[in-house]
PDB file of N, CA and C in Angstrom:
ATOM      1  N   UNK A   1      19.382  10.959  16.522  1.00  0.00           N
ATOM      2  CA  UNK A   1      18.063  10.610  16.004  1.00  0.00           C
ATOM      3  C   UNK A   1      18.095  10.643  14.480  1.00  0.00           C
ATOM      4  N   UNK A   2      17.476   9.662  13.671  1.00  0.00           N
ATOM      5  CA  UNK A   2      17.200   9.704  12.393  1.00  0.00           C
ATOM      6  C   UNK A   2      16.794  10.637  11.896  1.00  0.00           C
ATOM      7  N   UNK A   3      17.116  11.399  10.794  1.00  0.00           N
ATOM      8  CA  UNK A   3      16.724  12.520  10.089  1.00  0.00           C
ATOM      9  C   UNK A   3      15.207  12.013   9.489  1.00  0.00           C
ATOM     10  N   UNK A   4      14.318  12.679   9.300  1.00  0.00           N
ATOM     11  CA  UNK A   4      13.234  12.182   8.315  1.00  0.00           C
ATOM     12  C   UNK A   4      13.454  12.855   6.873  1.00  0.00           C
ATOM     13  N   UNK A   5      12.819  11.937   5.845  1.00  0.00           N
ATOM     14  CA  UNK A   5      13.044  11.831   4.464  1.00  0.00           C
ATOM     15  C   UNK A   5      12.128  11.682   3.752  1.00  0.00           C
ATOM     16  N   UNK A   6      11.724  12.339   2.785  1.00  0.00           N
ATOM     17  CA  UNK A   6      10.609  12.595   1.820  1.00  0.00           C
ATOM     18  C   UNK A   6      10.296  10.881   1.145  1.00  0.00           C
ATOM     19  N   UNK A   7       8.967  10.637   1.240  1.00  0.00           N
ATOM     20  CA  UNK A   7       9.000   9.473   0.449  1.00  0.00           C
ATOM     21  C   UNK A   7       9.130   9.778  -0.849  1.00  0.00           C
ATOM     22  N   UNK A   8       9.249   8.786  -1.956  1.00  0.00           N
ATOM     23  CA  UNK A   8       9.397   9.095  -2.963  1.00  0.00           C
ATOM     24  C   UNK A   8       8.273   9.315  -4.126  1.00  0.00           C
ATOM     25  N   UNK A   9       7.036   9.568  -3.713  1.00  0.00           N
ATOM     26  CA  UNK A   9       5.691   9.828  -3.982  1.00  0.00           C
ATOM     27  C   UNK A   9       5.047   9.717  -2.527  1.00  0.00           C
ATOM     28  N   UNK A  10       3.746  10.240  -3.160  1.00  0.00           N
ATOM     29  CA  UNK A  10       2.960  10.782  -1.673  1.00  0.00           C
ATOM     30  C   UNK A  10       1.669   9.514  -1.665  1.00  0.00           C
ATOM     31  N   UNK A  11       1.358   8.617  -0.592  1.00  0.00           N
ATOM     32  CA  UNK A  11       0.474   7.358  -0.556  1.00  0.00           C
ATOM     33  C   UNK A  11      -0.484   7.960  -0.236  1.00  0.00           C
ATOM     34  N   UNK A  12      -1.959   7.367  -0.402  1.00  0.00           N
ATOM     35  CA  UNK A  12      -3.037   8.149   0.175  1.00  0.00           C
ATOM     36  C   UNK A  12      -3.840   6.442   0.698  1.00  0.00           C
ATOM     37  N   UNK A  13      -4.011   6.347   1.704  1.00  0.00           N
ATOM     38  CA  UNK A  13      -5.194   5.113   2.600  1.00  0.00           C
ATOM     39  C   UNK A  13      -5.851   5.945   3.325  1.00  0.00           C
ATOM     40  N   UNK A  14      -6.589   4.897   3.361  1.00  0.00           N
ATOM     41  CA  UNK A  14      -7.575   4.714   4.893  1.00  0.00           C
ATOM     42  C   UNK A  14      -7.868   3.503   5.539  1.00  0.00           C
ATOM     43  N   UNK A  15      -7.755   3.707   7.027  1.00  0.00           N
ATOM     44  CA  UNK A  15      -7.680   2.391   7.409  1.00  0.00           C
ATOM     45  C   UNK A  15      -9.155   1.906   7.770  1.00  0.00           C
ATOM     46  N   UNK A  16      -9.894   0.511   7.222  1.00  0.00           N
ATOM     47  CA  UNK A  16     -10.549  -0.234   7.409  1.00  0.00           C
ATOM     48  C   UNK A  16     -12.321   0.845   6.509  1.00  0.00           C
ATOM     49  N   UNK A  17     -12.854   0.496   7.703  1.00  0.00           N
ATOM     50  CA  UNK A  17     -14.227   1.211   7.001  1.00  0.00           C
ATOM     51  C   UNK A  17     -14.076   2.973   7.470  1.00  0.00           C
ATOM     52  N   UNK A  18     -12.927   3.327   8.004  1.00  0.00           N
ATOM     53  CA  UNK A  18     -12.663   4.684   8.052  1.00  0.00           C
ATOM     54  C   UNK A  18     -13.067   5.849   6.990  1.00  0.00           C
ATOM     55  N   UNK A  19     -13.685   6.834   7.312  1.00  0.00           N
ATOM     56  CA  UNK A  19     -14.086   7.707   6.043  1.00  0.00           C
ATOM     57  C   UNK A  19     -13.410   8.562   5.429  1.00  0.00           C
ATOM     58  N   UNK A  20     -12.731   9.598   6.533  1.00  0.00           N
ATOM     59  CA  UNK A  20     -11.123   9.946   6.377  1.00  0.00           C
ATOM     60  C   UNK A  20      -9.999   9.358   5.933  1.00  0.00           C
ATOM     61  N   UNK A  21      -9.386   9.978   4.579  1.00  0.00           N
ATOM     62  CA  UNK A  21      -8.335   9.632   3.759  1.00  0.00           C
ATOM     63  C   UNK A  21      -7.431  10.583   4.314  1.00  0.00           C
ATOM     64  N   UNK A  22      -6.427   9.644   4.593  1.00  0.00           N
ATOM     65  CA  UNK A  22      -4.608   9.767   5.299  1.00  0.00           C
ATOM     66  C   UNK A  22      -3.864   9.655   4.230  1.00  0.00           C
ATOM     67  N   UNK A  23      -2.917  10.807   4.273  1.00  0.00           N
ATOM     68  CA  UNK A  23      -1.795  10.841   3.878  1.00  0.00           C
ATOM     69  C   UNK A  23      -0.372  10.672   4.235  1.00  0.00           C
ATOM     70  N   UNK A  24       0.566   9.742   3.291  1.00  0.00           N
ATOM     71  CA  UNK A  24       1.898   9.761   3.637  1.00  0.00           C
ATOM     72  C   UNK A  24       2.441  10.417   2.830  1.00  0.00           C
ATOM     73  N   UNK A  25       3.812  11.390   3.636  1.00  0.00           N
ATOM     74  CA  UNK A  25       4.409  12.021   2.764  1.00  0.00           C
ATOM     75  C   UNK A  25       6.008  11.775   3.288  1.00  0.00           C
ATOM     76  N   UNK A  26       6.378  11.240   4.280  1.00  0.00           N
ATOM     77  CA  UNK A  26       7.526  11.105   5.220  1.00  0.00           C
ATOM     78  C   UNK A  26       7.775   9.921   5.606  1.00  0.00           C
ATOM     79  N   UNK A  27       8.663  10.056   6.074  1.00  0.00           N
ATOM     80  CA  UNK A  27       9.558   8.763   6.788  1.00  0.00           C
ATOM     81  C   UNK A  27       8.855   8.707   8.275  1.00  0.00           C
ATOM     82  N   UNK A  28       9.099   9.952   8.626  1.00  0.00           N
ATOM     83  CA  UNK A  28       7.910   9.919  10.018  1.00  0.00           C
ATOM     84  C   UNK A  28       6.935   9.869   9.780  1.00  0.00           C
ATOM     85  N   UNK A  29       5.540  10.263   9.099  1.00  0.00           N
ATOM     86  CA  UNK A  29       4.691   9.897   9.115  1.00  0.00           C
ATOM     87  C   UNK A  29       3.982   8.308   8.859  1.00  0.00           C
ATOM     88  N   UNK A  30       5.169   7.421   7.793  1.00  0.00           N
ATOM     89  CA  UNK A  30       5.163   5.797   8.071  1.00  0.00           C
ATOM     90  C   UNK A  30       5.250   5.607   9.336  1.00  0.00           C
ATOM     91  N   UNK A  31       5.976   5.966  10.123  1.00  0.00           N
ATOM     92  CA  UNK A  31       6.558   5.365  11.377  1.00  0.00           C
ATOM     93  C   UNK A  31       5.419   5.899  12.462  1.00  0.00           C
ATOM     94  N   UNK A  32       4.477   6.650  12.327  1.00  0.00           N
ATOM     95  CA  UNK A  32       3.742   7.307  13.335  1.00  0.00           C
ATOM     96  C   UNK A  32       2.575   6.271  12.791  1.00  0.00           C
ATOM     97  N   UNK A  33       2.430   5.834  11.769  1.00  0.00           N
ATOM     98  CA  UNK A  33       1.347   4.650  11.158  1.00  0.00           C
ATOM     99  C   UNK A  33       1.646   3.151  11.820  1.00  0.00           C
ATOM    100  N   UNK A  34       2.723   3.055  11.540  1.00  0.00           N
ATOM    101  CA  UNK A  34       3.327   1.741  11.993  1.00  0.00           C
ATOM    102  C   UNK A  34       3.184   1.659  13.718  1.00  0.00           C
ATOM    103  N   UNK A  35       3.494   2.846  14.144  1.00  0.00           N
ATOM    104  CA  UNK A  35       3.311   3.013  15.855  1.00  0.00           C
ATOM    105  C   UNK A  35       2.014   2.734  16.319  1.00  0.00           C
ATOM    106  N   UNK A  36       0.992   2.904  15.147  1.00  0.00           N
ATOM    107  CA  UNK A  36      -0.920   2.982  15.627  1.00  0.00           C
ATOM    108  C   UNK A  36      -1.100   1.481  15.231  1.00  0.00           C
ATOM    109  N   UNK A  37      -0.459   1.009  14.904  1.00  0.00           N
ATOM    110  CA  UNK A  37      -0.677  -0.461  14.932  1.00  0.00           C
ATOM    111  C   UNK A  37      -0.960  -1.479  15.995  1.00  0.00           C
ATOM    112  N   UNK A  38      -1.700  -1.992  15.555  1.00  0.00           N
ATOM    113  CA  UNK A  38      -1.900  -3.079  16.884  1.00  0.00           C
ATOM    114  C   UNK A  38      -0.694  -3.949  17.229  1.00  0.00           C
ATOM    115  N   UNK A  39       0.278  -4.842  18.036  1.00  0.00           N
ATOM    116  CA  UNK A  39       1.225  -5.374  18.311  1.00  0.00           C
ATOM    117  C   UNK A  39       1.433  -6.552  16.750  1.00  0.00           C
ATOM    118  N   UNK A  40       0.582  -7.071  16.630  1.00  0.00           N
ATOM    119  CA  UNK A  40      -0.223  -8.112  16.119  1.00  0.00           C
ATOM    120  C   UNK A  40      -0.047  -8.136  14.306  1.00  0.00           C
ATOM    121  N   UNK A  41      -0.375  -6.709  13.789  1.00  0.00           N
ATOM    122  CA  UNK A  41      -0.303  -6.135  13.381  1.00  0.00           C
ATOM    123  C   UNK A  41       1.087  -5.903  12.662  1.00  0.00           C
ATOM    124  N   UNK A  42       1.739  -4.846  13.550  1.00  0.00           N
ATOM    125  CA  UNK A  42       3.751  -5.038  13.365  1.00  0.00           C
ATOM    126  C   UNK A  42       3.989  -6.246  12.888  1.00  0.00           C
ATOM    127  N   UNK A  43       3.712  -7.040  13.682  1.00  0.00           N
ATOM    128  CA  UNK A  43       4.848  -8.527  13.451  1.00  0.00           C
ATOM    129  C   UNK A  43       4.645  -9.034  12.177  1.00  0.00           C
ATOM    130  N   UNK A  44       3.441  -8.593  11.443  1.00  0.00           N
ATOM    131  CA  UNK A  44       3.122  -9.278  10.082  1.00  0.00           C
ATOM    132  C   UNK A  44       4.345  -8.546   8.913  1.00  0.00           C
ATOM    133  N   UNK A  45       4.995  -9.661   8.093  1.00  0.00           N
ATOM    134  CA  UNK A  45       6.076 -10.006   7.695  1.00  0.00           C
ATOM    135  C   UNK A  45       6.399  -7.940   6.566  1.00  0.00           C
ATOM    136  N   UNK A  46       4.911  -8.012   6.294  1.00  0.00           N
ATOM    137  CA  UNK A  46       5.027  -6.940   4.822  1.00  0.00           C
ATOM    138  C   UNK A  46       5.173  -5.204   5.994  1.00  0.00           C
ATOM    139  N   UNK A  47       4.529  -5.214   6.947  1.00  0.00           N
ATOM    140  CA  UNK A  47       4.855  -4.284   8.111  1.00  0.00           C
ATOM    141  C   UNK A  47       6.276  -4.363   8.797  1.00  0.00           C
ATOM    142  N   UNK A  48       6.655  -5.087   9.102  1.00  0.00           N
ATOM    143  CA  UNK A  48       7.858  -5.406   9.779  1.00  0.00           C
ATOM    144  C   UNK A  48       9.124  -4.906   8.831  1.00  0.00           C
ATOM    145  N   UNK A  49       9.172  -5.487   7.514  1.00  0.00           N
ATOM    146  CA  UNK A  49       9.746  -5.400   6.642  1.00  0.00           C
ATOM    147  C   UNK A  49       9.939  -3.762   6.262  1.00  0.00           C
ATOM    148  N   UNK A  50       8.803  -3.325   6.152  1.00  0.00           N
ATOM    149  CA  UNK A  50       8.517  -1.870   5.849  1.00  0.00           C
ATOM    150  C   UNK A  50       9.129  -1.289   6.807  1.00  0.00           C
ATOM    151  N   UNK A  51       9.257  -1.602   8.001  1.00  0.00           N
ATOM    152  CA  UNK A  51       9.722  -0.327   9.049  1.00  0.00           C
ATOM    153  C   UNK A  51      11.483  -0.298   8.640  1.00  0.00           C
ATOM    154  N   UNK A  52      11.853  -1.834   8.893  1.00  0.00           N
ATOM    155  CA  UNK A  52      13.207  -1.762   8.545  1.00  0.00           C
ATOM    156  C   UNK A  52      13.714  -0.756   7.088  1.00  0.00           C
ATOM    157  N   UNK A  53      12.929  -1.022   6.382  1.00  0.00           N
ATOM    158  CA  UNK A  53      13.494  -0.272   5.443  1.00  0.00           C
ATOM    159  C   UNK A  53      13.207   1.456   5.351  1.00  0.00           C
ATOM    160  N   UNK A  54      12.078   1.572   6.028  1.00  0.00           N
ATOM    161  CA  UNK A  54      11.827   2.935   6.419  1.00  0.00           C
ATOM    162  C   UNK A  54      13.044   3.798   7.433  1.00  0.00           C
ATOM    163  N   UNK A  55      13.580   2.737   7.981  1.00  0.00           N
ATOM    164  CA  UNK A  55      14.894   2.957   8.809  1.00  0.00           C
ATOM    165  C   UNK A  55      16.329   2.695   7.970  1.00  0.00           C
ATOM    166  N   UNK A  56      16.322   1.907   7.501  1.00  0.00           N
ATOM    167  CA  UNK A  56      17.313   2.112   6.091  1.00  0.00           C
ATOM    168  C   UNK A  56      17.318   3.516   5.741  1.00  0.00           C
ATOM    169  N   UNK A  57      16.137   4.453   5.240  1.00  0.00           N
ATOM    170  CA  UNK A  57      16.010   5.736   4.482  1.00  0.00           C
ATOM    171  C   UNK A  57      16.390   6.813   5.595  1.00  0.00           C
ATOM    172  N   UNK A  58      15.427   6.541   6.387  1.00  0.00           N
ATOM    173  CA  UNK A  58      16.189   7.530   7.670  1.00  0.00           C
ATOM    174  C   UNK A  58      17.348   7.809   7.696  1.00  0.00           C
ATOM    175  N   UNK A  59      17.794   6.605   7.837  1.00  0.00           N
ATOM    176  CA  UNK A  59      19.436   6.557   8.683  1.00  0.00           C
ATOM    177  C   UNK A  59      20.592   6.632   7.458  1.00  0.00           C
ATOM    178  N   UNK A  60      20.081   6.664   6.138  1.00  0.00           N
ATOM    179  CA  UNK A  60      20.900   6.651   4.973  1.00  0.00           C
ATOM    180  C   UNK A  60      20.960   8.075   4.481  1.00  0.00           C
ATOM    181  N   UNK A  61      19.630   8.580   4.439  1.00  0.00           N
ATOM    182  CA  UNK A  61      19.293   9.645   3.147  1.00  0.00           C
ATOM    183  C   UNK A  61      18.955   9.478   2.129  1.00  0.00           C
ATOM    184  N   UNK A  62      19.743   8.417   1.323  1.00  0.00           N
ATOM    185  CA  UNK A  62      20.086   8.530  -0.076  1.00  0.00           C
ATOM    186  C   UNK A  62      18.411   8.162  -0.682  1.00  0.00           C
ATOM    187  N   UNK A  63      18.149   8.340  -1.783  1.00  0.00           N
ATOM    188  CA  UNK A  63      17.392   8.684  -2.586  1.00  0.00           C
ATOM    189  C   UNK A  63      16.440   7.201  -3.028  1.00  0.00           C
ATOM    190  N   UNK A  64      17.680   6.440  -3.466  1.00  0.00           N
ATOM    191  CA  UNK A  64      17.448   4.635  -3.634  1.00  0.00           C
ATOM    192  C   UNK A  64      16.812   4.099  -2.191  1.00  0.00           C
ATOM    193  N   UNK A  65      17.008   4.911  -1.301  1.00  0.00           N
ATOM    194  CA  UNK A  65      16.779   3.957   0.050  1.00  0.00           C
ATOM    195  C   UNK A  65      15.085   4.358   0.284  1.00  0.00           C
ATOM    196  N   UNK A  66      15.045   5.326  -0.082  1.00  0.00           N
ATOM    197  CA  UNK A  66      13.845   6.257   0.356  1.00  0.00           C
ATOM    198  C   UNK A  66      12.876   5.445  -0.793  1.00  0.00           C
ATOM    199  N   UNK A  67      13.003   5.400  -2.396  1.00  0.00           N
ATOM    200  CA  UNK A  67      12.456   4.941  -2.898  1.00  0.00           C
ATOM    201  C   UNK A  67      11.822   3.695  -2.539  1.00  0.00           C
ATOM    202  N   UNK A  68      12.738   2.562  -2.311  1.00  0.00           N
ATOM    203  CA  UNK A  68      12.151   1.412  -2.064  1.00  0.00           C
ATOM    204  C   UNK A  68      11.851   1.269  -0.716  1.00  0.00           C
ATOM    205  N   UNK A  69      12.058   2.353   0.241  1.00  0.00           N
ATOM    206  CA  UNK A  69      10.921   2.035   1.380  1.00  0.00           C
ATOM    207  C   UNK A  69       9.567   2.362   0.874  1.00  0.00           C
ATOM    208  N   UNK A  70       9.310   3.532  -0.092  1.00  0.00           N
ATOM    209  CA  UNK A  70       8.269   3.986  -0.351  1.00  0.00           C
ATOM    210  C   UNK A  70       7.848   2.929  -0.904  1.00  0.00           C
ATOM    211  N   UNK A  71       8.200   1.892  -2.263  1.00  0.00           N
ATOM    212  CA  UNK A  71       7.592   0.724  -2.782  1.00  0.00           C
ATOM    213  C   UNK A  71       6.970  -0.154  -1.482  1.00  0.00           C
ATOM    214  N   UNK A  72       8.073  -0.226  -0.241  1.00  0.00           N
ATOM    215  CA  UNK A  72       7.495  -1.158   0.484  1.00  0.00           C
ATOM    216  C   UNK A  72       6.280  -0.721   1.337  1.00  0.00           C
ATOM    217  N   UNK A  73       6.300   0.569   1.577  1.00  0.00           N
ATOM    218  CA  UNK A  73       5.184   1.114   2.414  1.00  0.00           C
ATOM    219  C   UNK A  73       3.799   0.640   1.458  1.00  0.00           C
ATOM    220  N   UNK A  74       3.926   1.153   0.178  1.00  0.00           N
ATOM    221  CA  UNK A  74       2.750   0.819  -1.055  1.00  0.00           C
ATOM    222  C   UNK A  74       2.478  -0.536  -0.902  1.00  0.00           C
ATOM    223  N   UNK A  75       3.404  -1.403  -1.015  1.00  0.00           N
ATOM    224  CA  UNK A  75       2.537  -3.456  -1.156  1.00  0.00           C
ATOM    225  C   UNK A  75       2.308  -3.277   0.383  1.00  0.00           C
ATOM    226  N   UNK A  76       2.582  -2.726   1.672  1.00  0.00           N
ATOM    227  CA  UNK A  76       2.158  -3.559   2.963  1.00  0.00           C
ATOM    228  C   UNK A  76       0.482  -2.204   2.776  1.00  0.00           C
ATOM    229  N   UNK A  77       0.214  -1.045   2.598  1.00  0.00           N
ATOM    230  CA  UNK A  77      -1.009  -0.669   2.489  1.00  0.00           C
ATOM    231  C   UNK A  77      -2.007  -1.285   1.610  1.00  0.00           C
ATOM    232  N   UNK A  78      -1.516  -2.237   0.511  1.00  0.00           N
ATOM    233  CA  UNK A  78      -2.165  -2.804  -0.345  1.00  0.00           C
ATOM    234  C   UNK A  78      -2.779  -4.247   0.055  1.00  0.00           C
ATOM    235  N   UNK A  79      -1.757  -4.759   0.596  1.00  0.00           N
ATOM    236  CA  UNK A  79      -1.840  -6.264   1.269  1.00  0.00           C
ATOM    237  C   UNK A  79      -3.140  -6.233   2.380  1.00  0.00           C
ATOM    238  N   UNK A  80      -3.042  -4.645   3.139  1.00  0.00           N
ATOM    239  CA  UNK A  80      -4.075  -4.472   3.968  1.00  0.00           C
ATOM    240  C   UNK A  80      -4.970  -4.156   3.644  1.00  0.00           C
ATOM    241  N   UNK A  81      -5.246  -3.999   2.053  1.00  0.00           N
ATOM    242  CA  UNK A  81      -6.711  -3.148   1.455  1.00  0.00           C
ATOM    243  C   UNK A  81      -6.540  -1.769   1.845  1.00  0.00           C
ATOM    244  N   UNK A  82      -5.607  -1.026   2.033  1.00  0.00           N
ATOM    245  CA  UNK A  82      -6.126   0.510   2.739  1.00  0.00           C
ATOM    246  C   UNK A  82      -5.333   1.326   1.477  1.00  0.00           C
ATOM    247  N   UNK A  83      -5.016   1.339   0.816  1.00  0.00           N
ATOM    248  CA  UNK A  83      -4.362   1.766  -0.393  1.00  0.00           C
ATOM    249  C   UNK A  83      -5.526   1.848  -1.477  1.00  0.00           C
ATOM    250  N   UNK A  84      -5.105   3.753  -1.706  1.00  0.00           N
ATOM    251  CA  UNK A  84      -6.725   4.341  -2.100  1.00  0.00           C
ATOM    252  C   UNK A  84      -6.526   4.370  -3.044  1.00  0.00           C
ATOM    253  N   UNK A  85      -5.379   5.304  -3.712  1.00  0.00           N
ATOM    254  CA  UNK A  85      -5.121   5.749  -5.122  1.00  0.00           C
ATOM    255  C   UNK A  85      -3.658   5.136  -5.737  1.00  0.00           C
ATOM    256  N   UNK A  86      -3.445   4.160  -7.190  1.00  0.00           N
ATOM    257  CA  UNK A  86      -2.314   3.955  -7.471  1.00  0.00           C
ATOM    258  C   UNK A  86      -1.268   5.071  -7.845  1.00  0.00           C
ATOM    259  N   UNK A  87      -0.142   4.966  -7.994  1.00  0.00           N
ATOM    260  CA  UNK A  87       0.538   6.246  -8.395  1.00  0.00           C
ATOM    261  C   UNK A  87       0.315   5.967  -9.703  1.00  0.00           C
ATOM    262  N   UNK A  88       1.130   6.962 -10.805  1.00  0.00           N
ATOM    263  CA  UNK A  88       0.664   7.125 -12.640  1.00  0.00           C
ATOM    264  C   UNK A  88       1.997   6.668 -12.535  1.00  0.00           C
ATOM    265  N   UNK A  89       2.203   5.337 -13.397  1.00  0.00           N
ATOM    266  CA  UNK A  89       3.191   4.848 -14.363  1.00  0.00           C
ATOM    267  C   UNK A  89       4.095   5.957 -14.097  1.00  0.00           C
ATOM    268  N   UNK A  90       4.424   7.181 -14.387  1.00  0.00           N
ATOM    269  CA  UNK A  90       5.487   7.594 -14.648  1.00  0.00           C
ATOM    270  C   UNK A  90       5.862   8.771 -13.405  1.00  0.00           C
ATOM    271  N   UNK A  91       4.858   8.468 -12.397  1.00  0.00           N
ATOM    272  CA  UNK A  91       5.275   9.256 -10.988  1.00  0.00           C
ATOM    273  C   UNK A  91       6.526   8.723 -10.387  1.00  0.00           C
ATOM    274  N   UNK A  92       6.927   7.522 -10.168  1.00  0.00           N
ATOM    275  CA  UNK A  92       8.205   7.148  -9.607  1.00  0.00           C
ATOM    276  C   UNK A  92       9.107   6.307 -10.423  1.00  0.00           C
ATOM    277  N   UNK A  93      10.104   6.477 -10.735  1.00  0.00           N
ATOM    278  CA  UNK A  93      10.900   5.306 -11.577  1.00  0.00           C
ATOM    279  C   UNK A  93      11.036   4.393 -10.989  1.00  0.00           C
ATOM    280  N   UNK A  94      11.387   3.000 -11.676  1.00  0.00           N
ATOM    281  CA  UNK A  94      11.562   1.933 -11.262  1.00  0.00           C
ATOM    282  C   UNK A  94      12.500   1.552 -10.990  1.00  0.00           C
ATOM    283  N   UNK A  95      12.765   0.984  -9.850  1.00  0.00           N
ATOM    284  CA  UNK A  95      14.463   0.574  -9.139  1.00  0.00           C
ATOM    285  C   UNK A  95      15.464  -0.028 -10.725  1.00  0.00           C
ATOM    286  N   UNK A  96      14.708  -0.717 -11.597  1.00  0.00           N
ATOM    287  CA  UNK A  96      15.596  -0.658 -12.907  1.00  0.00           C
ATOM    288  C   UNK A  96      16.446   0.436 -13.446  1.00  0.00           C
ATOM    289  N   UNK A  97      15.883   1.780 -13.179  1.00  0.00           N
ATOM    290  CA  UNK A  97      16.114   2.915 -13.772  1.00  0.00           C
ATOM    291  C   UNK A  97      16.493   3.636 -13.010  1.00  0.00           C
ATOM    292  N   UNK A  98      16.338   3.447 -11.527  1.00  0.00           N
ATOM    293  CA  UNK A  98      16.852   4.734 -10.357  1.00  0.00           C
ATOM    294  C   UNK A  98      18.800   4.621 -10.964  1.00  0.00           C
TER     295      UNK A  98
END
């Protein structure tokens, strides 16, 4: 089984007109998000994309892998509107600089 792995900042959504703000902090906790998805849902290109690479980090460890799943988890919560708070400029480096 895949190890789980710290994202590389912590995401905060909520989904739809929900009042309760969710937190990501893990590799499992993406994947327990991605699981509450509707079928419909998954298959859309910025979700789909995200899991693979959320499985990249799993199954890697390394630090670079984890990062840019975390970028990808951020544009597919954004794409959906559920992306509450941006991170600060200088919370995660940029794959230029990792």
């Amino acid at each position: 089984m895949p190890r789980d792995v710290d994202l590389a900042w912590t995401l905060q959504f909520r989904f739809g007109g929900a009042r309760r703000r969710r937190v990501l902090r893990t590799a499992r906790d993406v994947v327990d998000l991605i699981a509450a998805l509707t079928d419909a849902e998954r298959r859309c290109l910025h979700w789909a994309s995200t899991l693979g690479a959320i499985s990249r980090a799993m199954g890697s460890g390394h630090a670079k892998a984890a990062l840019i799943a975390t970028e990808m988890v951020e544009n597919a919560l954004a794409v959906e509107g559920w992306l509450l708070a941006e991170r600060a400029a200088d919370e995660a480096p940029s794959l230029l600089h990792a």
